[in-house]
C-alpha atoms as a PDB file:
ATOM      1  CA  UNK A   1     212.529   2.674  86.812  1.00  0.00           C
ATOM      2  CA  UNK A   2     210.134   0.149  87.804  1.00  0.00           C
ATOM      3  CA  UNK A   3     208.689  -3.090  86.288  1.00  0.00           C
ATOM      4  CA  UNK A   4     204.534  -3.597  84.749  1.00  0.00           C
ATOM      5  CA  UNK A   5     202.918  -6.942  85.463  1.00  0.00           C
ATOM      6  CA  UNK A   6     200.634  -7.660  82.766  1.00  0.00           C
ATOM      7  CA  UNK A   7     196.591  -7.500  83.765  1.00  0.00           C
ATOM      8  CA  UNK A   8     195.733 -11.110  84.591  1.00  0.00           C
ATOM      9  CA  UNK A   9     191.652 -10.183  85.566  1.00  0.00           C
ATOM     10  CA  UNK A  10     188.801 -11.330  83.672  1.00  0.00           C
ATOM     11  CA  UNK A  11     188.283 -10.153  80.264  1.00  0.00           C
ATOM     12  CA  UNK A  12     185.491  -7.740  81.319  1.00  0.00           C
ATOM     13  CA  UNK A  13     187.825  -4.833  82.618  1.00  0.00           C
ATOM     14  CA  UNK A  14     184.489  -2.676  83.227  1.00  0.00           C
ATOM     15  CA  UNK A  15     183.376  -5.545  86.175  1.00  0.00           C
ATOM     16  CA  UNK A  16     186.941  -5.425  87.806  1.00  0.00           C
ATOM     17  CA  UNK A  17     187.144  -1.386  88.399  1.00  0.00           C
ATOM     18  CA  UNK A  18     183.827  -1.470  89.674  1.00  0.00           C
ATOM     19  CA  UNK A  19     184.403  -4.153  91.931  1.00  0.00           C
ATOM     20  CA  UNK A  20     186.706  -1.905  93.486  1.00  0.00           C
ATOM     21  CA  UNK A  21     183.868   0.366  95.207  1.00  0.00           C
ATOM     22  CA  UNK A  22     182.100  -2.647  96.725  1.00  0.00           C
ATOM     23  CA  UNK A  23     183.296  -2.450  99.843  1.00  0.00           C
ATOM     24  CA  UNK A  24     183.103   1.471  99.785  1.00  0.00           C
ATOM     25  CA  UNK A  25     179.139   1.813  99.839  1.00  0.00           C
ATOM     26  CA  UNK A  26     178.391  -1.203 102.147  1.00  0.00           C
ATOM     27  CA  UNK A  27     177.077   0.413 105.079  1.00  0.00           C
ATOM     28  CA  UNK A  28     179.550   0.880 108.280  1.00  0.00           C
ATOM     29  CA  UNK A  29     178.722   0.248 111.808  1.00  0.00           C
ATOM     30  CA  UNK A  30     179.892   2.465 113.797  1.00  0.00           C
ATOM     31  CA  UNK A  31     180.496   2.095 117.554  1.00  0.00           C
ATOM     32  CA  UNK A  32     181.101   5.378 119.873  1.00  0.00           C
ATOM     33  CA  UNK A  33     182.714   5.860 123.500  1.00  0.00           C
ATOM     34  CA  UNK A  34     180.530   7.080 125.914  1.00  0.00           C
ATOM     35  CA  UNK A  35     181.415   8.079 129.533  1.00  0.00           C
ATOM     36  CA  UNK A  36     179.488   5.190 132.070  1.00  0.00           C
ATOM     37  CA  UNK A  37     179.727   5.136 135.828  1.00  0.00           C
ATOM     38  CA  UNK A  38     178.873   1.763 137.294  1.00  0.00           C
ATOM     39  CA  UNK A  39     177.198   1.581 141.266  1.00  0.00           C
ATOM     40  CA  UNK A  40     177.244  -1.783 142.654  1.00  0.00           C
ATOM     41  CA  UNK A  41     174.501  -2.318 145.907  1.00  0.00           C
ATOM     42  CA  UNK A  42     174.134  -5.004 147.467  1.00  0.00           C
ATOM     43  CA  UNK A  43     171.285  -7.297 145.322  1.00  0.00           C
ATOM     44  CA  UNK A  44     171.481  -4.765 141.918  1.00  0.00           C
ATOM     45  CA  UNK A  45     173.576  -2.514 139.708  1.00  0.00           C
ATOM     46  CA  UNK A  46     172.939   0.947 138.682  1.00  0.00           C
ATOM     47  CA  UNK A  47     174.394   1.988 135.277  1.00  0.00           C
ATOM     48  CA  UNK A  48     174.555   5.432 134.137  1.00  0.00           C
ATOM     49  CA  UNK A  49     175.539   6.279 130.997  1.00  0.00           C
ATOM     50  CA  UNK A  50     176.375   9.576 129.420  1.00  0.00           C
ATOM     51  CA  UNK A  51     174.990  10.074 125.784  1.00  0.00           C
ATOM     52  CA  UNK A  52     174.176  13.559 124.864  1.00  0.00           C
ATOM     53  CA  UNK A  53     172.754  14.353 121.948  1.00  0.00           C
ATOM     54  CA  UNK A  54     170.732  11.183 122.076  1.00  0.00           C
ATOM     55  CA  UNK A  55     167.041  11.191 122.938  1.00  0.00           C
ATOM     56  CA  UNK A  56     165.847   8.525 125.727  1.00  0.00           C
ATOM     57  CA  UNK A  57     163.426   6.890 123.356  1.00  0.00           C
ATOM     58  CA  UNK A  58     166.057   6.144 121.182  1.00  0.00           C
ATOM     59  CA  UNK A  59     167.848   3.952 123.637  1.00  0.00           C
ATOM     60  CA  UNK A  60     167.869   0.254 123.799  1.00  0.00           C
ATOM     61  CA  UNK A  61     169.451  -1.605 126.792  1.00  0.00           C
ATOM     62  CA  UNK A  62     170.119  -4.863 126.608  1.00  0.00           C
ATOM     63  CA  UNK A  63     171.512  -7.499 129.142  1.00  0.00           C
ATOM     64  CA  UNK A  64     172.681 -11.119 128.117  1.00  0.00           C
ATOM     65  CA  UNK A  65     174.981 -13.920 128.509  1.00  0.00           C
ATOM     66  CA  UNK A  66     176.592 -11.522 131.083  1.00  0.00           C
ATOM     67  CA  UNK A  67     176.601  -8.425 128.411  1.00  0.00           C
ATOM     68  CA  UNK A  68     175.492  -5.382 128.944  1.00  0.00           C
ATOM     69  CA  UNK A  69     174.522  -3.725 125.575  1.00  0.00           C
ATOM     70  CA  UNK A  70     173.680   0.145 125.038  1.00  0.00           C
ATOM     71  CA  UNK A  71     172.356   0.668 121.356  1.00  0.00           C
END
């Protein structure tokens, strides 16, 4: 057997449920592993990155505050 607390929402039961799917249809970001291999000369770095699938004009590379970002 188990025990029913009483509803305690707003009055408008309609507003609650749909409340519910808020967070459901907010868009996601989504972050994905990639393999990278890192060279370190002398005065520079050279990063290479594996991302198949992914065209080169559709890569942004980013560098600051000491972060490297691949978007």
């Amino acid at each position: 057997m188990f025990r029913v607390a009483p509803y305690r929402g707003s009055s408008d039961l309609s507003k609650d449920v749909f409340d519910l799917f808020d967070d459901f249809f907010k868009p996601v970001k989504t972050s994905y592993s990639f393999k990278v291999d890192v060279r370190d000369l002398k005065d520079s770095y050279i990063v290479d990155a594996s991302l198949p699938g992914i065209e080169k004009k559709d890569i942004n590379v980013k560098y600051e505050d000491d972060i490297l970002c691949i978007s």
